[in-house]
C-alpha atoms as a PDB file:
ATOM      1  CA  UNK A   1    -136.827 183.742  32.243  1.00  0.00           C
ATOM      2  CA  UNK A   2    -134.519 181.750  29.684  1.00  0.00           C
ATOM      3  CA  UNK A   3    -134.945 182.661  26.125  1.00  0.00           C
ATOM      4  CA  UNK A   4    -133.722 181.493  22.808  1.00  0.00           C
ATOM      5  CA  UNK A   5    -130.185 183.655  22.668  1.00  0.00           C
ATOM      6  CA  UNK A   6    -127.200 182.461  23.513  1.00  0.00           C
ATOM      7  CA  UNK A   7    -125.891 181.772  26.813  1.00  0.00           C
ATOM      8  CA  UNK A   8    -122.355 181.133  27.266  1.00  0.00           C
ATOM      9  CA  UNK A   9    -120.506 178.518  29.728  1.00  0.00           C
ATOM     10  CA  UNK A  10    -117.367 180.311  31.672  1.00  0.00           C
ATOM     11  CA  UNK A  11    -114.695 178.684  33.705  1.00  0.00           C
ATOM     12  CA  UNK A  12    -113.651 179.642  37.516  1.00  0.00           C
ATOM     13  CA  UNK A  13    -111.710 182.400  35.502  1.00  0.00           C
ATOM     14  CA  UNK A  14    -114.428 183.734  33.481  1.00  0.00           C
ATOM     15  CA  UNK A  15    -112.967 182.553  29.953  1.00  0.00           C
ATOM     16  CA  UNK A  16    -116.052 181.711  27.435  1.00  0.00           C
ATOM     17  CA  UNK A  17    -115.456 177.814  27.079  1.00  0.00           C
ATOM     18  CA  UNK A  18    -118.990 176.845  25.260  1.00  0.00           C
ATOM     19  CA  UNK A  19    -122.118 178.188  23.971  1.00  0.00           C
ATOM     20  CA  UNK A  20    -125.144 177.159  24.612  1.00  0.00           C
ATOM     21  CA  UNK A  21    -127.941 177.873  21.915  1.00  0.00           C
ATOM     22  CA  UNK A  22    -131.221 178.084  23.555  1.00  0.00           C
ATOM     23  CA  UNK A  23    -132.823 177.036  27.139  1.00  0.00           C
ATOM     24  CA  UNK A  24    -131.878 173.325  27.410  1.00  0.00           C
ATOM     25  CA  UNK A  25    -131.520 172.776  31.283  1.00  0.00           C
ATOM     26  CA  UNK A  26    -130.046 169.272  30.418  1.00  0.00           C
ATOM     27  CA  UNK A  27    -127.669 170.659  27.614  1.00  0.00           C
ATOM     28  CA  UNK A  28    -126.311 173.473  30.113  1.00  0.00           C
ATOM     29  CA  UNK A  29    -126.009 170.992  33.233  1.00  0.00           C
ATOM     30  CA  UNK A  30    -124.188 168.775  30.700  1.00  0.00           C
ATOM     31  CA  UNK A  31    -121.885 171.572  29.311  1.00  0.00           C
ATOM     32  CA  UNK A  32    -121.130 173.012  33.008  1.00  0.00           C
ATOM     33  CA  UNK A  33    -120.076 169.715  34.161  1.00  0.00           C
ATOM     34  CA  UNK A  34    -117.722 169.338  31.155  1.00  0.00           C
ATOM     35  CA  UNK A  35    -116.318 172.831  31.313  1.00  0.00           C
ATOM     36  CA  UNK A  36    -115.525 171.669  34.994  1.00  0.00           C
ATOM     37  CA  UNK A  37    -114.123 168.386  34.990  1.00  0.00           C
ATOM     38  CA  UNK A  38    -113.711 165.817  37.485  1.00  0.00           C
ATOM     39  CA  UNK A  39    -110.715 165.077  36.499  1.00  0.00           C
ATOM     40  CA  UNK A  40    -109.134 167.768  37.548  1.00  0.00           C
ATOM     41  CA  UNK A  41    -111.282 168.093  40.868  1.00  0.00           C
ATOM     42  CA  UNK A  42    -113.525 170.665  40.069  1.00  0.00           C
ATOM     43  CA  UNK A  43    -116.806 168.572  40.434  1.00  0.00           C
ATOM     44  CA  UNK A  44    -120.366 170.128  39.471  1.00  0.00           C
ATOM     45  CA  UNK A  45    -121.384 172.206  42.944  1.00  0.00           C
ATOM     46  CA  UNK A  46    -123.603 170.436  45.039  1.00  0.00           C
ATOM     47  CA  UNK A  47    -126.847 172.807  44.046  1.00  0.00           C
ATOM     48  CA  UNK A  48    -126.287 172.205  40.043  1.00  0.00           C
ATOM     49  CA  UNK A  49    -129.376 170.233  40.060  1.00  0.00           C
ATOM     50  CA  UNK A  50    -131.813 172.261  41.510  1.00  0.00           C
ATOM     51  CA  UNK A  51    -130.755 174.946  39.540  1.00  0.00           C
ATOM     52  CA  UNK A  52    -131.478 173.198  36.511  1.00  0.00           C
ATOM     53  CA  UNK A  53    -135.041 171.910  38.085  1.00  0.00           C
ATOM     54  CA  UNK A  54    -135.117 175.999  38.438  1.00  0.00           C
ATOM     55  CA  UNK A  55    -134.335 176.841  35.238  1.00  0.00           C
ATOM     56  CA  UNK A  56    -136.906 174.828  33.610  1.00  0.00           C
ATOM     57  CA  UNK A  57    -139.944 175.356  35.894  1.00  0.00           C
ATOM     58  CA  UNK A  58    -139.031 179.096  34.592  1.00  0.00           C
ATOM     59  CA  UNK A  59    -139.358 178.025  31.379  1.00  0.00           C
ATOM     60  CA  UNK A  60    -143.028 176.579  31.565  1.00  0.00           C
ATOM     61  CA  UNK A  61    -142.606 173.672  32.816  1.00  0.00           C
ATOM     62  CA  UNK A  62    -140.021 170.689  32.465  1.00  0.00           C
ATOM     63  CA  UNK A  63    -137.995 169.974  28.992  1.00  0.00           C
ATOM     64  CA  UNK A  64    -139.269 166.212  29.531  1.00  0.00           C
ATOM     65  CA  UNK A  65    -143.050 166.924  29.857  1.00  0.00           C
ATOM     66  CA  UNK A  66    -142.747 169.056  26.804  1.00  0.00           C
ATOM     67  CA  UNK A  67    -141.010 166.408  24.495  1.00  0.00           C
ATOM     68  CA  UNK A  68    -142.938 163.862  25.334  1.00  0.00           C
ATOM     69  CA  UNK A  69    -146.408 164.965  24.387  1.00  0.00           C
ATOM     70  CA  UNK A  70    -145.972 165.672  20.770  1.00  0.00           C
ATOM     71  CA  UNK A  71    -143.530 163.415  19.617  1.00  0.00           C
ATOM     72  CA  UNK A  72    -144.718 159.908  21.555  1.00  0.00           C
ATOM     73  CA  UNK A  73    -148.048 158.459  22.030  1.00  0.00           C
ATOM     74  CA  UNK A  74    -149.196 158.044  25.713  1.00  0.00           C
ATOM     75  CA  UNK A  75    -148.552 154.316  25.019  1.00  0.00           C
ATOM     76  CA  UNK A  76    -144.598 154.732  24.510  1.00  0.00           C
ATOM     77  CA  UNK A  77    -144.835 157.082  26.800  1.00  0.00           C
ATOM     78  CA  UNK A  78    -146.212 154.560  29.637  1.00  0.00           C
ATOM     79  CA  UNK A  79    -143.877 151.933  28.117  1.00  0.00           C
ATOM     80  CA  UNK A  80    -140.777 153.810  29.014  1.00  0.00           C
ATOM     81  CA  UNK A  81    -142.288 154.796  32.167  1.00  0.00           C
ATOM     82  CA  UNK A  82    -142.326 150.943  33.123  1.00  0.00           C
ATOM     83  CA  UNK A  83    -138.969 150.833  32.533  1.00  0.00           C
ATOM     84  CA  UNK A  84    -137.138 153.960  33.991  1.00  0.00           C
ATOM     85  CA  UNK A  85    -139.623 153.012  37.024  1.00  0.00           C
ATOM     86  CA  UNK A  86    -138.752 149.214  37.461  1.00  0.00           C
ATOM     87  CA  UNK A  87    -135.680 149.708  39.476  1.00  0.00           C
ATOM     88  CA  UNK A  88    -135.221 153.019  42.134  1.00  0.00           C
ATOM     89  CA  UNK A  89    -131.843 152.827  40.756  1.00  0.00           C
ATOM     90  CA  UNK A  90    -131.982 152.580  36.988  1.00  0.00           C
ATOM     91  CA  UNK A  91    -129.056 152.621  34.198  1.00  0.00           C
ATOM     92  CA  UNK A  92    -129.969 153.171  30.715  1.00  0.00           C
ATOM     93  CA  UNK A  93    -126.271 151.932  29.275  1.00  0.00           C
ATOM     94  CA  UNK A  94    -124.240 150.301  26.041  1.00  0.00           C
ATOM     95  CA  UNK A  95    -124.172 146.714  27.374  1.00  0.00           C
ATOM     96  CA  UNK A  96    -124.810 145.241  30.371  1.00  0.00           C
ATOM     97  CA  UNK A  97    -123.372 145.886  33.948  1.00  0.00           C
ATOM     98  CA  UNK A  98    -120.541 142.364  33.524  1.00  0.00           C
ATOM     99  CA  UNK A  99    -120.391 143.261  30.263  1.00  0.00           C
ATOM    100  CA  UNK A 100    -119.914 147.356  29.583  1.00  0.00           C
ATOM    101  CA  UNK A 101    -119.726 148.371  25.616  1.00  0.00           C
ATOM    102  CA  UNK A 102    -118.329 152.003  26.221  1.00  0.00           C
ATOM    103  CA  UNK A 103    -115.750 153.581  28.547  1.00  0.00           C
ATOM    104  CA  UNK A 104    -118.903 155.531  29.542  1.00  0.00           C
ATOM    105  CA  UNK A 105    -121.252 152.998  30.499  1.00  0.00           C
ATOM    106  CA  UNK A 106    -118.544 151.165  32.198  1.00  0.00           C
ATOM    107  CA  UNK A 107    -117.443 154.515  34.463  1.00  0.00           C
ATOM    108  CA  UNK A 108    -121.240 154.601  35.770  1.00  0.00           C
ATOM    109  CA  UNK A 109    -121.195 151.127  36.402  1.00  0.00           C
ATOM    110  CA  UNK A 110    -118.131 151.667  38.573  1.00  0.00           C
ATOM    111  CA  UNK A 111    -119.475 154.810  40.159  1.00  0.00           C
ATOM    112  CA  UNK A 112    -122.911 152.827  41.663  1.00  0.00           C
ATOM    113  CA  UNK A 113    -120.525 149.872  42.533  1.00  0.00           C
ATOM    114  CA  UNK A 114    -118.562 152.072  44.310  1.00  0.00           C
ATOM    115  CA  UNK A 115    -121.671 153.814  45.869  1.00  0.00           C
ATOM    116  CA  UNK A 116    -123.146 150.462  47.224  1.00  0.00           C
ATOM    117  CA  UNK A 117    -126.036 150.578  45.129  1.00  0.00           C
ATOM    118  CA  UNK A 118    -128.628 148.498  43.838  1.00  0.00           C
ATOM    119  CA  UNK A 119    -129.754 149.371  40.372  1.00  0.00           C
ATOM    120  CA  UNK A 120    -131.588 148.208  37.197  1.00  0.00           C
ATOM    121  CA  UNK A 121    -129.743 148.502  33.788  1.00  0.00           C
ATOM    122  CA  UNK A 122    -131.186 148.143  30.430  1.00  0.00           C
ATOM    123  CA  UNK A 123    -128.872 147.477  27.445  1.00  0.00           C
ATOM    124  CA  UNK A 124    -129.830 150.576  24.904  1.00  0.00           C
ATOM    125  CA  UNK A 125    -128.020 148.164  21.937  1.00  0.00           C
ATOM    126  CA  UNK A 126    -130.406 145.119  21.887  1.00  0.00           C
ATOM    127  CA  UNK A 127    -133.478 147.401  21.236  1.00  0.00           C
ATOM    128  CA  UNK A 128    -132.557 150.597  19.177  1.00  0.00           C
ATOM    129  CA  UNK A 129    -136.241 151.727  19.312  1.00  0.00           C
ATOM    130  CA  UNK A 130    -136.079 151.926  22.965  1.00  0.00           C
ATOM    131  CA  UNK A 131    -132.810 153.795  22.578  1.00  0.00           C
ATOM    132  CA  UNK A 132    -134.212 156.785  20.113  1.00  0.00           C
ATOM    133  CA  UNK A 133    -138.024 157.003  22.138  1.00  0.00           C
ATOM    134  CA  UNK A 134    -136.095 157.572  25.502  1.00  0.00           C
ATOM    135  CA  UNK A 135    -133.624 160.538  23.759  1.00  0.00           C
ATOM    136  CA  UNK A 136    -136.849 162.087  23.234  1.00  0.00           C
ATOM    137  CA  UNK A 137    -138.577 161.075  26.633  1.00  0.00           C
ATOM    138  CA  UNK A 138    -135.870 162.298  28.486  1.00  0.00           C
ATOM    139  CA  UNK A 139    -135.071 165.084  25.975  1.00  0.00           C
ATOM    140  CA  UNK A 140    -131.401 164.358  26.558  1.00  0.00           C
ATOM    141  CA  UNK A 141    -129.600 162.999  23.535  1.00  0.00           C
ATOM    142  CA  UNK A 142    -126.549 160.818  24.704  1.00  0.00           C
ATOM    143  CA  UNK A 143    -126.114 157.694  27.197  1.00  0.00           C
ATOM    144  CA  UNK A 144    -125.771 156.398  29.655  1.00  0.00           C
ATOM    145  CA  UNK A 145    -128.316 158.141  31.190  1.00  0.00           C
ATOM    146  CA  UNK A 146    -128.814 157.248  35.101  1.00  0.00           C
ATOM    147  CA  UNK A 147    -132.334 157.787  36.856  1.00  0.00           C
ATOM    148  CA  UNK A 148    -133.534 157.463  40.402  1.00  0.00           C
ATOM    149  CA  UNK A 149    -137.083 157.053  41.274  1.00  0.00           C
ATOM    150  CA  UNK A 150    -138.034 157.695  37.881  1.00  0.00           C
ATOM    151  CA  UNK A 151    -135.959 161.208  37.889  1.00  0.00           C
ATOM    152  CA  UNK A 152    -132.965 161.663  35.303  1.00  0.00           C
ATOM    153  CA  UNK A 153    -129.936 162.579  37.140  1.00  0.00           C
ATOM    154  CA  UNK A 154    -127.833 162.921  33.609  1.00  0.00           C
ATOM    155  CA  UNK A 155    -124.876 161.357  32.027  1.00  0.00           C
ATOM    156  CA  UNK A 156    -121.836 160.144  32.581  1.00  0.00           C
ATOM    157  CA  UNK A 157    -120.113 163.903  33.587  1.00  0.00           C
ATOM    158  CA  UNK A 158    -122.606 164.711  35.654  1.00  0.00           C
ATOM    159  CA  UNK A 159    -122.500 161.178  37.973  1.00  0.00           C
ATOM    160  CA  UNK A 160    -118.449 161.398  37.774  1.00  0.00           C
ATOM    161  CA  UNK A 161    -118.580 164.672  39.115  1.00  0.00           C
ATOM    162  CA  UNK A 162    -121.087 164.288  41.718  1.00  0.00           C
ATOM    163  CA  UNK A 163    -119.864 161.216  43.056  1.00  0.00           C
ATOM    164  CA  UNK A 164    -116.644 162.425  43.703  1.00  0.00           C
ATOM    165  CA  UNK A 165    -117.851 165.844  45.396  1.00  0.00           C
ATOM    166  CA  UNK A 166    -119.606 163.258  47.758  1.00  0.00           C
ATOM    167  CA  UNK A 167    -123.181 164.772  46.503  1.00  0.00           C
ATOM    168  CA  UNK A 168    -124.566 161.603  45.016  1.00  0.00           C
ATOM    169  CA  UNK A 169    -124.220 159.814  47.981  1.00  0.00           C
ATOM    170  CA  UNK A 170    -126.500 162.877  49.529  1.00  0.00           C
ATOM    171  CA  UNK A 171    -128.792 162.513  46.820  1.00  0.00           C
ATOM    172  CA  UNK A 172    -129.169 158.828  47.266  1.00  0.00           C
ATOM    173  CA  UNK A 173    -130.067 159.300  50.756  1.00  0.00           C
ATOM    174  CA  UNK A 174    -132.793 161.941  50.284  1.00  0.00           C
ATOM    175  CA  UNK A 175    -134.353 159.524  47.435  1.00  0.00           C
ATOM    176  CA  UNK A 176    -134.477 157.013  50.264  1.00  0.00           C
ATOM    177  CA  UNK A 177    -132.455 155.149  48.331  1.00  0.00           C
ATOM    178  CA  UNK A 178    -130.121 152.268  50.902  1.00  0.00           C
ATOM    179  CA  UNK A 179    -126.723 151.615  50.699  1.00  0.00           C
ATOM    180  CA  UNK A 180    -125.373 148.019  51.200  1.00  0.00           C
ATOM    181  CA  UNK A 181    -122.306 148.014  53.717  1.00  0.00           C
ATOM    182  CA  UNK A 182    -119.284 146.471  51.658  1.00  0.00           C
ATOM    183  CA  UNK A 183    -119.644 143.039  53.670  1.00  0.00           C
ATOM    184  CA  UNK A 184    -123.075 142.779  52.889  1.00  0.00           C
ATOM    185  CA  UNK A 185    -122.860 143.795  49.525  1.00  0.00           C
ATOM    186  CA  UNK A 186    -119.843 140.813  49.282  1.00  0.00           C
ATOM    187  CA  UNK A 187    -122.552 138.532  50.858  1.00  0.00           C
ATOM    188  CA  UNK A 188    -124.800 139.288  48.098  1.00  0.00           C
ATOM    189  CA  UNK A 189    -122.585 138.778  45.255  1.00  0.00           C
ATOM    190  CA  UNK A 190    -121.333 135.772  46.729  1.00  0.00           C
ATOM    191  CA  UNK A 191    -124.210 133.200  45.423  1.00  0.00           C
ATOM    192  CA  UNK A 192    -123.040 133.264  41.921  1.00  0.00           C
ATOM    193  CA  UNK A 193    -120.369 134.711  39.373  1.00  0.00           C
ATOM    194  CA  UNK A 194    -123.686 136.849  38.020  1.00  0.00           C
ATOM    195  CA  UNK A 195    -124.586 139.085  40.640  1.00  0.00           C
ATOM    196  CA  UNK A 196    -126.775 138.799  44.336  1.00  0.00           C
ATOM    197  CA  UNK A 197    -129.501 135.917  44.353  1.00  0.00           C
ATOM    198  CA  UNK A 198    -132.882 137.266  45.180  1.00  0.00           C
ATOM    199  CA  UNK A 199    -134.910 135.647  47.974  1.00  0.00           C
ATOM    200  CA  UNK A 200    -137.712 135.598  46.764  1.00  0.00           C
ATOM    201  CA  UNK A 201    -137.019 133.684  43.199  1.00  0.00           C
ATOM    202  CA  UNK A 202    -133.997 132.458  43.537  1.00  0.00           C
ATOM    203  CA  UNK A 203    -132.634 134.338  40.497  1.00  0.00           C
ATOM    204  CA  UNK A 204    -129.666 136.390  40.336  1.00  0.00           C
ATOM    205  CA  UNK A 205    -130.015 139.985  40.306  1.00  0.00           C
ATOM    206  CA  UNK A 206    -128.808 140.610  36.855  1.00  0.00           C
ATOM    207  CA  UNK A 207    -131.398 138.143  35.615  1.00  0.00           C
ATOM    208  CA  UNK A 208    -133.748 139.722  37.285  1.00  0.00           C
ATOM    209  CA  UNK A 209    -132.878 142.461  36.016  1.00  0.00           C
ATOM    210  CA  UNK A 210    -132.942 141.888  32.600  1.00  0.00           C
ATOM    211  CA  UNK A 211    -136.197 139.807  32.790  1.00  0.00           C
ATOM    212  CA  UNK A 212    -138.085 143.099  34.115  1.00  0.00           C
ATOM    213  CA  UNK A 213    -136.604 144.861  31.526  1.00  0.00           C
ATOM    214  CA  UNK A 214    -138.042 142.371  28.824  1.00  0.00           C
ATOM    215  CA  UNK A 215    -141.515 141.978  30.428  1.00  0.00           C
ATOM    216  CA  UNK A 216    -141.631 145.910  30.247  1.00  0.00           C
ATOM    217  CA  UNK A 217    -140.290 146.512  27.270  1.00  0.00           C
ATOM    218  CA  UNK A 218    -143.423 146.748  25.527  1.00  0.00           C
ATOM    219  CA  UNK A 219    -147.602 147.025  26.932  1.00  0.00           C
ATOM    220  CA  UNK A 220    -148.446 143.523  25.450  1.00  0.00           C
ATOM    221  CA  UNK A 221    -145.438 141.332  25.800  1.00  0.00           C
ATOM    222  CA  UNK A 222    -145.185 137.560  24.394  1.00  0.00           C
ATOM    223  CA  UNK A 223    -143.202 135.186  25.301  1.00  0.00           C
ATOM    224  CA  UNK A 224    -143.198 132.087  22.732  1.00  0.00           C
ATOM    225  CA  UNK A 225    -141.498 129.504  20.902  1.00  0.00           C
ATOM    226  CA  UNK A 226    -139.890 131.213  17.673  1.00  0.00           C
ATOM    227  CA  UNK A 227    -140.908 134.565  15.825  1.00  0.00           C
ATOM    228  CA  UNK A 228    -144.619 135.716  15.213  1.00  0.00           C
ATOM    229  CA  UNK A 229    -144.126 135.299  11.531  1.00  0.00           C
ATOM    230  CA  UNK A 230    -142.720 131.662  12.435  1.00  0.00           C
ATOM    231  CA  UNK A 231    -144.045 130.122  15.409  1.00  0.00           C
ATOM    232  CA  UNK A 232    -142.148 126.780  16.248  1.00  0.00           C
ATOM    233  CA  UNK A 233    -145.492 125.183  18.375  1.00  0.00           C
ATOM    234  CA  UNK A 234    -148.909 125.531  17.103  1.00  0.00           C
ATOM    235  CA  UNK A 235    -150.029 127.188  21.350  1.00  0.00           C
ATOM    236  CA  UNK A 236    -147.689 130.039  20.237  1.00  0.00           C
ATOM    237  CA  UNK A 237    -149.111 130.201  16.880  1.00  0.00           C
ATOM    238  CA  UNK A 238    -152.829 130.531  18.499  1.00  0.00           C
ATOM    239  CA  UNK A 239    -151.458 133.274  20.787  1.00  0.00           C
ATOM    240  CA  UNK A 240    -150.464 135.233  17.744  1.00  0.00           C
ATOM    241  CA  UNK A 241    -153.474 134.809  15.496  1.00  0.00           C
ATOM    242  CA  UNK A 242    -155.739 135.773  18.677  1.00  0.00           C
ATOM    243  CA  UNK A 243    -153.866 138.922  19.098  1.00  0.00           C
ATOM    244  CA  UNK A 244    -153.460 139.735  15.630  1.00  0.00           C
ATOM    245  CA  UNK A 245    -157.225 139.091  15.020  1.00  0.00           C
ATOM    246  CA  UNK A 246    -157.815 141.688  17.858  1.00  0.00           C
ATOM    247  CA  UNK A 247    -155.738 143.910  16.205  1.00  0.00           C
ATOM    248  CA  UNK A 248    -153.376 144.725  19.374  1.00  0.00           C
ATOM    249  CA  UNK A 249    -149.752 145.700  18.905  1.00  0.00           C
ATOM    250  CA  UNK A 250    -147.177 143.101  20.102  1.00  0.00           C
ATOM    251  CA  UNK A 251    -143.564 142.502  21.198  1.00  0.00           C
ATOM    252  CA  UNK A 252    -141.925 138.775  21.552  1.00  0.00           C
ATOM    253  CA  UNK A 253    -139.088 137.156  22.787  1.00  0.00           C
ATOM    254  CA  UNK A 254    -138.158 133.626  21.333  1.00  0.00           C
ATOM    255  CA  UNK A 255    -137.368 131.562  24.618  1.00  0.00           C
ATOM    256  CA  UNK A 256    -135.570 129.041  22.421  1.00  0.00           C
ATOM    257  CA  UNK A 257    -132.833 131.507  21.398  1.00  0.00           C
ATOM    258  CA  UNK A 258    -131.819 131.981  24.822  1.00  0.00           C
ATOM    259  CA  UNK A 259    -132.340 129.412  27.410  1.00  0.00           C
ATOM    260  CA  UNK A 260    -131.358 131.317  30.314  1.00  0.00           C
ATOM    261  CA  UNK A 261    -134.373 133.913  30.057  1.00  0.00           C
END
């Protein structure tokens, strides 16, 4: 069982290149893949994972389950649930997928592209309270941070180097997770400059996308015409005094500062 001492991180040659300070799973996964670059070709082995999933059923049970509890109501804790769970695929990243706002962000964004993969994104910049709740949800402190099927797979490091050992095409597969063959995939993006149109609402994917992440952003979500504290029509005005008089907590979005959404 993992205790509080000091554990350190060794290369293929056994020389000490970190310490670890405590029984993090995520911190050591992260470390290990950085000790072991990519780069360089020496990708995280294929059973880095489950070791990790090991090391912190050892420890009592997972680093996630015991963040969450005392630090974030069940509400937030539901609320980020809705959005790690909208997509099977889901990148929590600076900017948006067209539109990357770290070398980070934008290497994951490559990596699924390049793995034929659908996936959700949610831009940790527009909404800084989402950003510090999930650090603490997920009990891992950087981004991006990529999930599948509501499961954090880890940063940037980790999905370089399992992408290029071939595992995260393995692990996409056991999630049940499809692949879209490069000509369909070209099909898809075809229908506009903004990613695939959807079927069934005629929306692109990013937009889709992005509305999800909106409407789950927050339990009670309004959508109205100007702020709460400044309504600009007197319906979403009534809206806010009926929900203020009930005394439930609120999100909006002003549709007329973007007339896209």
């Amino acid at each position: 069982m993992l205790n509080a001492k000091q554990h350190s991180v060794s290369d293929q040659d056994g020389k000490k290149v970190d310490i670890l300070e405590g029984a993090d799973p995520s911190i050591l996964a992260n470390k290990i893949a950085i000790a072991a670059p990519a780069s360089l070709g020496m990708a995280v082995g294929p059973n880095i994972l489950e070791t990790m999933k090991e090391l912190a059923k050892e420890n009592g049970s997972s680093q996630v389950a015991n963040q969450v509890q005392p630090s974030l109501s069940d509400a937030l804790v539901k609320q980020l649930q809705h959005l790690i769970n909208s997509h099977s695929v889901m990148l929590f990243m600076k900017g948006s997928p067209e539109a990357p706002r770290c070398g980070f962000s934008q290497k994951v964004v490559d990596i699924l592209k390049d793995e034929n993969v659908e996936f959700g994104s949610f831009d940790i910049l527009s909404d800084n309270e989402v950003c510090e709740r999930l650090k603490k949800f997920s009990n891992w402190p950087t981004f991006p941070q990529l999930y599948c099927k509501g499961e954090l797979f880890g940063g940037c490091d980790i999905a370089i180097a399992m992408h290029e050992s071939g595992e995260l095409k393995e692990v996409f597969r056991d999630h049940g997770i499809d692949t879209k063959g490069s000509e369909e995939l070209k099909q898809s993006n075809s229908g506009s400059g903004k990613g695939g149109i959807s079927e069934s609402t005629g929306l692109s994917a990013t937009l889709t996308s992005r509305l999800k992440s909106l409407i789950f952003s927050s339990p009670v979500m309004l959508f109205m015409k100007g702020k709460p504290d400044e309504p600009k029509c007197g319906f979403s005005g009534k809206v806010v005094e009926i929900l203020r008089e009930e005394k439930v907590n609120f999100e909006s979005f002003d549709i007329l500062s973007d007339d896209e959404v």
